[in-house]
Protein backbone atom coordinates (compact mmCIF):
# COMPACT_ATOMS: atom_id res chain seq x y z
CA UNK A 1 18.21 -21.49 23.61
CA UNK A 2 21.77 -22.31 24.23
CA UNK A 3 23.43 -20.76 27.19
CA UNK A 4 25.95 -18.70 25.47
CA UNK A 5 23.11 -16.80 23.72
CA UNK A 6 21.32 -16.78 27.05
CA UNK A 7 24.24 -14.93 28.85
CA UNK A 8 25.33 -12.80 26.06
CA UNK A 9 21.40 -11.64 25.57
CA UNK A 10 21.67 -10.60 29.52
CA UNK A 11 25.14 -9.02 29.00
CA UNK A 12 23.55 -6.83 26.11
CA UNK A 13 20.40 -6.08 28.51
CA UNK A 14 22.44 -4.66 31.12
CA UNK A 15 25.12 -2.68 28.62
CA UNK A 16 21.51 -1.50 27.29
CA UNK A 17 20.33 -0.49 31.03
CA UNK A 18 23.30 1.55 31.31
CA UNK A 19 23.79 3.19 28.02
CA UNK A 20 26.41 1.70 26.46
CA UNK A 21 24.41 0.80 23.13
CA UNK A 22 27.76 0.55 21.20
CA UNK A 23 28.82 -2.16 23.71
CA UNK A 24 25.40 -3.91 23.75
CA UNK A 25 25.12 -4.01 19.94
CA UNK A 26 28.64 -6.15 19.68
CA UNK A 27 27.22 -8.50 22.47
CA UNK A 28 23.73 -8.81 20.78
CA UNK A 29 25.78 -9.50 17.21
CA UNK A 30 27.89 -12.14 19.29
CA UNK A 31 25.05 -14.02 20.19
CA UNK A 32 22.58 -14.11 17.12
CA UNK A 33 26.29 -15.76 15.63
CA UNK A 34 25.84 -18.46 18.36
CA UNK A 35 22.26 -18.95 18.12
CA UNK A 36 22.91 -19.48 14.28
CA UNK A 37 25.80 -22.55 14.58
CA UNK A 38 24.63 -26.01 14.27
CA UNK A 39 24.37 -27.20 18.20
CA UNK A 40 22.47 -30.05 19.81
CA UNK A 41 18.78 -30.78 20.06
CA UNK A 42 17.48 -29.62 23.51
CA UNK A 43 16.62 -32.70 25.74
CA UNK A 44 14.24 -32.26 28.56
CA UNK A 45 13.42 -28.69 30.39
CA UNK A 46 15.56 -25.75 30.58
CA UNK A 47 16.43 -23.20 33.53
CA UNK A 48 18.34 -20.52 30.76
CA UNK A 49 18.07 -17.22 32.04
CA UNK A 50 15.01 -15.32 30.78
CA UNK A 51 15.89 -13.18 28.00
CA UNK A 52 15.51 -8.95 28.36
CA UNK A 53 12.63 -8.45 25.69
CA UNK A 54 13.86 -5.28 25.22
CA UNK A 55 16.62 -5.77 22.68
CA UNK A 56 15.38 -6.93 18.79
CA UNK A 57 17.69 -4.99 16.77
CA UNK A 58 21.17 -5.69 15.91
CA UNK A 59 22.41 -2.11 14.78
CA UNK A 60 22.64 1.07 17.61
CA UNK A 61 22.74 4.65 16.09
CA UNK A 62 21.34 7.40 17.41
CA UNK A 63 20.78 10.81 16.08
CA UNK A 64 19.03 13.58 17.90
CA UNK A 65 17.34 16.53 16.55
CA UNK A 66 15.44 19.04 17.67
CA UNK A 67 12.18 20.16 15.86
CA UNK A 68 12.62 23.74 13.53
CA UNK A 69 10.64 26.17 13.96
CA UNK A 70 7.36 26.27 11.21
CA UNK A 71 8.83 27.26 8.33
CA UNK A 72 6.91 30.00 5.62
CA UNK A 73 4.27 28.67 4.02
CA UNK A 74 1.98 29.99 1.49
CA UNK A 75 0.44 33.40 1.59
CA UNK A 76 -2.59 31.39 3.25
CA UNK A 77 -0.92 30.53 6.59
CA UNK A 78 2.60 28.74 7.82
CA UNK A 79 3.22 25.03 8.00
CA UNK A 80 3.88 23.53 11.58
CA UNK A 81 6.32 21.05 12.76
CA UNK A 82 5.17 20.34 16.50
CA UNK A 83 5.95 18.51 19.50
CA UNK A 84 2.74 17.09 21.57
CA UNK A 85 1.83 14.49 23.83
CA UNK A 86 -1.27 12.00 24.41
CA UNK A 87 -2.28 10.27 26.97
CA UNK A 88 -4.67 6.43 27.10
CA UNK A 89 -5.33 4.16 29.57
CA UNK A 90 -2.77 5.00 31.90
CA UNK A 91 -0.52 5.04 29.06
CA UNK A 92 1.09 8.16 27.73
CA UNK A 93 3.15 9.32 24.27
CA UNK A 94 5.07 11.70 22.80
CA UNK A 95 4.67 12.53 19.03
CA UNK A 96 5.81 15.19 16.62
CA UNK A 97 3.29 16.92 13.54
CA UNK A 98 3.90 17.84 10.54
CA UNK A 99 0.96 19.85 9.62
CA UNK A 100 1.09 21.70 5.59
CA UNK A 101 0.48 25.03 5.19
CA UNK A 102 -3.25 25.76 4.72
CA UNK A 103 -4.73 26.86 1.20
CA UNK A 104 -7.98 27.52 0.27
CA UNK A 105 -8.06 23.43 -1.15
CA UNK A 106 -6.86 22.08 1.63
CA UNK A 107 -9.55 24.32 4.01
CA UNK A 108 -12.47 23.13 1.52
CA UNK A 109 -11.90 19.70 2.19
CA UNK A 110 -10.07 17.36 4.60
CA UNK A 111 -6.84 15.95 4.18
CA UNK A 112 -5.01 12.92 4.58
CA UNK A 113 -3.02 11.79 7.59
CA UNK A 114 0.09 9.34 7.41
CA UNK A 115 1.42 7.60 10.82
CA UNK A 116 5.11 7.03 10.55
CA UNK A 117 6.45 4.70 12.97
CA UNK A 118 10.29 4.76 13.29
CA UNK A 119 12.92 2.19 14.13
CA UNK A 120 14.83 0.86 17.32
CA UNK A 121 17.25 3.79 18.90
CA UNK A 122 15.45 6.17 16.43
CA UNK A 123 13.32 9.12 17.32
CA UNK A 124 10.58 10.95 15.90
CA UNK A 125 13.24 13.90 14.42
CA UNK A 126 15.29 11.55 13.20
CA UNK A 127 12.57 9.18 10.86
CA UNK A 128 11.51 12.29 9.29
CA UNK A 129 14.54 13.75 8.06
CA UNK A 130 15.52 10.34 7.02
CA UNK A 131 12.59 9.41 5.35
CA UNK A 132 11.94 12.81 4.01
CA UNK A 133 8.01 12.41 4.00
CA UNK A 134 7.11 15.75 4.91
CA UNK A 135 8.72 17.14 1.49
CA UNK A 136 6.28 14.23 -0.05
CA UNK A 137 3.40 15.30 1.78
CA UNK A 138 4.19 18.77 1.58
CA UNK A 139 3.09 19.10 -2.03
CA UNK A 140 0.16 16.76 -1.75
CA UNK A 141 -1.45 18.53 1.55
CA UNK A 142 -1.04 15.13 3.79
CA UNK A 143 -0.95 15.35 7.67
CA UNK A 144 2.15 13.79 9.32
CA UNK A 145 2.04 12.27 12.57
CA UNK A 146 5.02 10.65 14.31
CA UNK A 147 4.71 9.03 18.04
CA UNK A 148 8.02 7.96 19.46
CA UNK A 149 8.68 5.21 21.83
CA UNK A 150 9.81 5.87 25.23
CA UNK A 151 12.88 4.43 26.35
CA UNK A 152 10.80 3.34 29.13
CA UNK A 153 8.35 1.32 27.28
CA UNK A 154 11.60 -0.40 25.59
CA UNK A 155 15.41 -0.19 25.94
CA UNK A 156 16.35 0.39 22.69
CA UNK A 157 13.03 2.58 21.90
CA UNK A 158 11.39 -0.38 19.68
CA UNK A 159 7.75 -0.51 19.42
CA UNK A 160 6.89 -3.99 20.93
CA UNK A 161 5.59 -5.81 17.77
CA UNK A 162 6.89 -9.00 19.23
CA UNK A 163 4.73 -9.57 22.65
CA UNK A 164 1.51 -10.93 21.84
CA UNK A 165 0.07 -8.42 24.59
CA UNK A 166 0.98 -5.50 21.51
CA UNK A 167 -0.33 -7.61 18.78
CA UNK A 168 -4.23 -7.46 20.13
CA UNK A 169 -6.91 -4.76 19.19
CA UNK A 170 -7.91 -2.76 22.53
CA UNK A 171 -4.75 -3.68 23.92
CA UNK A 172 -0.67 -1.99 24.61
CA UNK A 173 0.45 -0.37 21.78
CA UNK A 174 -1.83 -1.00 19.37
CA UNK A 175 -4.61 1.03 21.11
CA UNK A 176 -2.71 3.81 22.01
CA UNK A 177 -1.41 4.25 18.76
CA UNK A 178 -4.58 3.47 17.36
CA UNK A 179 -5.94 6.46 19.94
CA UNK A 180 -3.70 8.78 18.60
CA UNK A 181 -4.34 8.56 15.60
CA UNK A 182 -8.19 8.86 16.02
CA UNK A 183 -6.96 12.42 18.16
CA UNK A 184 -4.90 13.90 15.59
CA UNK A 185 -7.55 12.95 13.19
CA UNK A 186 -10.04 15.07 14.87
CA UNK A 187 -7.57 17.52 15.66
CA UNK A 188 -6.65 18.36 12.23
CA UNK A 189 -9.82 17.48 10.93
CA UNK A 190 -8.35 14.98 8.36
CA UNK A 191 -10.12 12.96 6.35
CA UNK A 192 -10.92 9.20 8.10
CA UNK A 193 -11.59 7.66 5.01
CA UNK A 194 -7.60 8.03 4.23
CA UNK A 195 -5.49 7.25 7.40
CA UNK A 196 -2.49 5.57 6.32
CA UNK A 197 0.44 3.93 8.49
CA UNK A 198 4.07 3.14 7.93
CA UNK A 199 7.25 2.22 9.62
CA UNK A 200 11.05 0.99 9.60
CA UNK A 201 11.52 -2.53 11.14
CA UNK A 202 10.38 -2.46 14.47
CA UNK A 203 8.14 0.53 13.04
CA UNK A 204 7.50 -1.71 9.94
CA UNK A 205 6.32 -4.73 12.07
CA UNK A 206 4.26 -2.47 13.98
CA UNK A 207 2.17 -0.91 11.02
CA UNK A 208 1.16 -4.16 9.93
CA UNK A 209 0.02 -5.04 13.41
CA UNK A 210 -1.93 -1.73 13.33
CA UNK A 211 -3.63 -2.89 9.80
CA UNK A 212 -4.46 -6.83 10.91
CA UNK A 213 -5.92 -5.33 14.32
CA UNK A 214 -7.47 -1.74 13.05
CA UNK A 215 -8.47 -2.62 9.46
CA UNK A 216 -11.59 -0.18 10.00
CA UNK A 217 -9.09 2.57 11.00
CA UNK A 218 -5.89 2.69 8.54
CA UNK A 219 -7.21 2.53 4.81
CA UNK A 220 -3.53 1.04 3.75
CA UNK A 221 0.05 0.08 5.31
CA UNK A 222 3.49 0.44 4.59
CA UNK A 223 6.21 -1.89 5.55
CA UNK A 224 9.71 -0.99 5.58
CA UNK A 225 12.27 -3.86 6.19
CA UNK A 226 9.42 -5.54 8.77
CA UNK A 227 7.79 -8.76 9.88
CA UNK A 228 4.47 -9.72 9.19
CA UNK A 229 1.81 -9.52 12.34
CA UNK A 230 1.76 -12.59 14.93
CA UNK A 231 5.72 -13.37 13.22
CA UNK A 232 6.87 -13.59 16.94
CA UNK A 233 5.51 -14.20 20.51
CA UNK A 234 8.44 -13.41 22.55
CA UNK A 235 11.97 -12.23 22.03
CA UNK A 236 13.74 -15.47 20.90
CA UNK A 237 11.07 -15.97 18.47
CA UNK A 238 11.45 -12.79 17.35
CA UNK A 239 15.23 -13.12 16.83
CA UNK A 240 14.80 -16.23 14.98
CA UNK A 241 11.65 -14.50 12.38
CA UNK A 242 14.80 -11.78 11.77
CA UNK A 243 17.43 -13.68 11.44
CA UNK A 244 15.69 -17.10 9.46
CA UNK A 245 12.48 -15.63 8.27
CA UNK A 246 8.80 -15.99 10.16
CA UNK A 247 7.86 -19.47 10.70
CA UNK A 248 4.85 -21.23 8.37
CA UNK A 249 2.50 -20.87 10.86
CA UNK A 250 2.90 -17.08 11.75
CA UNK A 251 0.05 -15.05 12.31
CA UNK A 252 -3.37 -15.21 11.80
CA UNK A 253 -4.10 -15.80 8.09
CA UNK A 254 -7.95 -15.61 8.36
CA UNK A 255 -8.13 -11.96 9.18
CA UNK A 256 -9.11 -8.93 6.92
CA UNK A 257 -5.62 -7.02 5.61
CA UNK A 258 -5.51 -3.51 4.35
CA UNK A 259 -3.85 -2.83 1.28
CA UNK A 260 0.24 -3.00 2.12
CA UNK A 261 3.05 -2.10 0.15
CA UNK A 262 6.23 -3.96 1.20
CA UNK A 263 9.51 -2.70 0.66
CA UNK A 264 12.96 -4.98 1.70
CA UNK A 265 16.15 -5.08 0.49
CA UNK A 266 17.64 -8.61 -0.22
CA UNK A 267 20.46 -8.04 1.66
CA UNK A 268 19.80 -6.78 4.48
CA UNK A 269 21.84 -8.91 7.79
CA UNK A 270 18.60 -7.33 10.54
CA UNK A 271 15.80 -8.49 9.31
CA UNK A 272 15.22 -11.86 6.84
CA UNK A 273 14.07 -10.81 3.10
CA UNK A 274 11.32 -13.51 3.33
CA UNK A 275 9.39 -11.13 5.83
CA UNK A 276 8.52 -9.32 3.71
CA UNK A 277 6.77 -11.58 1.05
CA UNK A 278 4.99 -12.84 3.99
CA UNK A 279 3.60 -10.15 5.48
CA UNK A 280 0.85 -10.67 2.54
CA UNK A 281 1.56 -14.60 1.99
CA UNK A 282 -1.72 -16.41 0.10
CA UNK A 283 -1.78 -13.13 -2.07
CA UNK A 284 -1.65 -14.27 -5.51
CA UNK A 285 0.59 -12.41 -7.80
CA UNK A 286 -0.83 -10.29 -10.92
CA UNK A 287 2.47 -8.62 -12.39
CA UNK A 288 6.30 -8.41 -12.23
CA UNK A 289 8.61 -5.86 -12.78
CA UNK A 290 11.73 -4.73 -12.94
CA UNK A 291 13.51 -1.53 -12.80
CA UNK A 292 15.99 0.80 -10.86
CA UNK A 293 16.69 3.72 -9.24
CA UNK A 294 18.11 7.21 -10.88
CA UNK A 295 21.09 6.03 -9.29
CA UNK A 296 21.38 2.59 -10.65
CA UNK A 297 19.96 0.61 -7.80
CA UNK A 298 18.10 -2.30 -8.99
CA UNK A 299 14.45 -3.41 -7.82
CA UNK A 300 11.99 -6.05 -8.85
CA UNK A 301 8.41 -4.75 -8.04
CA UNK A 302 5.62 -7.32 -7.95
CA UNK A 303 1.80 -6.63 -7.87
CA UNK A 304 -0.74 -8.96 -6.06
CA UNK A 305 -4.11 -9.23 -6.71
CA UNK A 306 -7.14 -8.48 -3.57
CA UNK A 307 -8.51 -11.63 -2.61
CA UNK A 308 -12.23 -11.53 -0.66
CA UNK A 309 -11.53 -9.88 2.96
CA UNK A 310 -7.68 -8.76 2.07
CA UNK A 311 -6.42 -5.43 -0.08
CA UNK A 312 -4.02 -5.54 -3.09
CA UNK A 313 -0.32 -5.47 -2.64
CA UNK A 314 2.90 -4.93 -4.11
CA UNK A 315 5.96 -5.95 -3.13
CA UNK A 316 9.90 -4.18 -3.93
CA UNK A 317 12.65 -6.21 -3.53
CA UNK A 318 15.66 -4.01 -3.40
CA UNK A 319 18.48 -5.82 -4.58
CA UNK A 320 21.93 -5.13 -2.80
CA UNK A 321 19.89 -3.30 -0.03
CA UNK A 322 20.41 -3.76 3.25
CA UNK A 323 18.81 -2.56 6.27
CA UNK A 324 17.99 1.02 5.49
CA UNK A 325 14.72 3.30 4.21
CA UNK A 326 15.22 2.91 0.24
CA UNK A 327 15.90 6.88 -1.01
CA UNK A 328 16.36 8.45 2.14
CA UNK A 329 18.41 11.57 3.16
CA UNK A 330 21.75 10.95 4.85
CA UNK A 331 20.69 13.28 7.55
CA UNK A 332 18.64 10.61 8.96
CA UNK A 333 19.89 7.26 10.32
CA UNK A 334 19.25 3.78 8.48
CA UNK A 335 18.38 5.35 5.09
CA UNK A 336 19.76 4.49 1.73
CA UNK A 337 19.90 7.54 -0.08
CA UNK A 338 20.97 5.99 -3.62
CA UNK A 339 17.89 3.52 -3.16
CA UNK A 340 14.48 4.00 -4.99
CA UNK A 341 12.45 6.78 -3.26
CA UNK A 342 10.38 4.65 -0.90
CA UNK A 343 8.81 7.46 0.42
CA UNK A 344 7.47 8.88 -2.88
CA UNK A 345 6.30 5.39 -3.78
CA UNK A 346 4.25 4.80 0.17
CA UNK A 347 2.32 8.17 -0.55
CA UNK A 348 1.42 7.09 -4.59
CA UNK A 349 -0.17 3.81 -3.21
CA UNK A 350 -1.35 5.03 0.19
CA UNK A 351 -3.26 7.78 -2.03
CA UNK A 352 -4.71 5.36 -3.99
CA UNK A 353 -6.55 3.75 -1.59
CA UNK A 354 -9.10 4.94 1.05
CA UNK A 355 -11.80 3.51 3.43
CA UNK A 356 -15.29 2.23 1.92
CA UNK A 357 -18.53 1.66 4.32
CA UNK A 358 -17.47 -1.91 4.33
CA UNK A 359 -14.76 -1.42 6.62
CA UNK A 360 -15.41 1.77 8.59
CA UNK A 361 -15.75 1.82 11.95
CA UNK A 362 -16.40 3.73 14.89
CA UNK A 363 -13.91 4.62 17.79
CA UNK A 364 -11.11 1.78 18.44
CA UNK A 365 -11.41 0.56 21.48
């Protein structure tokens, strides 16, 4: 690492430290343009200053809401939109709940939950309006649970995809998140044949980590401008998967993979297209399409076939996107509102899918 990235990387640690994300994010752009210049091989050892592994996103925007109150439902009951908190290992959370109103249906049998994980300097509030997946689950009867990163757990509120100490089942973020969702599930008596997970980025890279480490848990994943599991170790390697693309010997190829639907746009300056084709690489694809949105936004969508231990897949490539949810509301930060309607799309194929005996489980440890 050269030491102009080394020092601007600290000088963006300690802007972060202090609040002054607006300040930070111009330092952390500065140095991702030196890292990327040509510059001479490293010879010998180096004493560069270690690196804050709190800062993996290039971008800073914050918006803060506040949770409504539950809004009328159907004659059979309100829907709920809830703060909570939940507590594992020592470690604790905070997560909000969207929760349908009941019908007669939905009390007959249970109901799917969807984990949405958000993106760096986002909050739980803030995904959802963006994203707009409680309208989507609204009319299908689907659970929504959102934890949110603590600024204490990481600077810029990122979920820690890139340490390999969050990248283990049993272990960091992974289990809590993994706890949680077991919780809620009991909580809300949803259906644990059809837990699904998604996220933004950070959010993204951490849903697939959730599927490679908790494949008896989460029936199917959604990735949202991410990185495939085991992409990075440590912060530089992180910053070099997002800005260059994961390196050929990423992750851990051998391991069982729910099905995953991948959306990225080609253009997007945070994180490297190429994570996102291989976040299922040695998938074979089946079928090609391509299309656009009601707006005009074009998309090639590409199917993959389910080899033995993994789950089918298809891929979007937005094209012109850049580093935003794909048909999200403006009232929400990094969303793309002229985009295809990503969220739509996650619930079709997470419904699709659900948990056979093969791959259930019992508690995550």
């Amino acid at each position: 690492m050269n030491p102009l990235f080394a020092g601007l990387m600290d000088k963006a640690a300690l802007l972060t430290r202090q609040g002054r994300l607006g300040e930070a994010t111009e330092a952390i752009q500065r140095a991702l343009r030196s890292e990327a210049e040509p510059r001479p091989a490293a010879s010998g050892g180096s004493n560069a200053p270690t690196v804050d592994p709190e800062i993996i996103e290039v971008e800073a925007r914050v918006i803060d809401r506040e949770p409504r109150a539950p809004s009328p439902g159907s004659a059979e009951g309100t829907e709920q939109w809830v703060k909570g908190t939940f507590a594992h290992q020592g470690r604790s959370i905070d997560y909000m709940l969207f929760v349908p109103a009941p019908t007669p249906e939905r009390r007959e049998a249970p109901q799917p939950l969807v984990v949405m994980l958000h993106g760096c300097t986002q909050n739980a509030a803030d995904f959802a309006a963006g994203t707009r997946m409680n309208e989507h689950a609204r009319a299908c009867g689907a659970t929504v649970l959102y934890p949110e990163q603590t600024q204490r757990a990481n600077g810029q509120k990122c979920w820690n995809w890139f340490k390999s100490q969050h990248q283990q089942r049993g272990r960091g973020e992974p289990a809590l998140l993994a706890a949680l969702t077991q919780h809620v599930t009991q909580q809300q008596h949803a259906d644990p044949c059809r837990i699904y997970v998604a996220g933004l980025s950070a959010g993204g890279a951490m849903a697939d980590v959730l599927g490679h480490c908790y494949p008896d848990v989460y029936a199917a994943v959604g990735v949202h401008s991410g990185l495939p599991h085991g992409a990075a170790h440590d912060v530089a390697s992180a910053l070099s998967a997002m800005q260059r693309g994961a390196a050929p010997s990423f992750g851990h190829g051998t391991a069982p993979r729910p099905p995953t639907i991948v959306f990225h746009g080609d253009a997007d300056k945070t994180v490297h297209a190429s994570n996102g084709l291989a976040v299922f690489a040695g998938a074979t694809p089946v079928e090609v399409k391509e299309g656009q949105s009601p707006s005009g936004r074009r998309f090639t969508r590409t199917l993959y076939a389910a080899p033995s231990g993994y789950g089918d897949s298809e891929h979007w490539r937005l094209h012109g996107a850049g580093h935003a949810w794909s048909g999200g509301s403006p009232q929400g930060s990094y969303t793309q509102p002229e985009g295809v309607d990503a969220s739509r799309e996650i619930l079709r194929f997470f419904l699709g899918h659900r948990l056979d005996d093969s791959r259930q489980g019992g508690q995550p440890s």
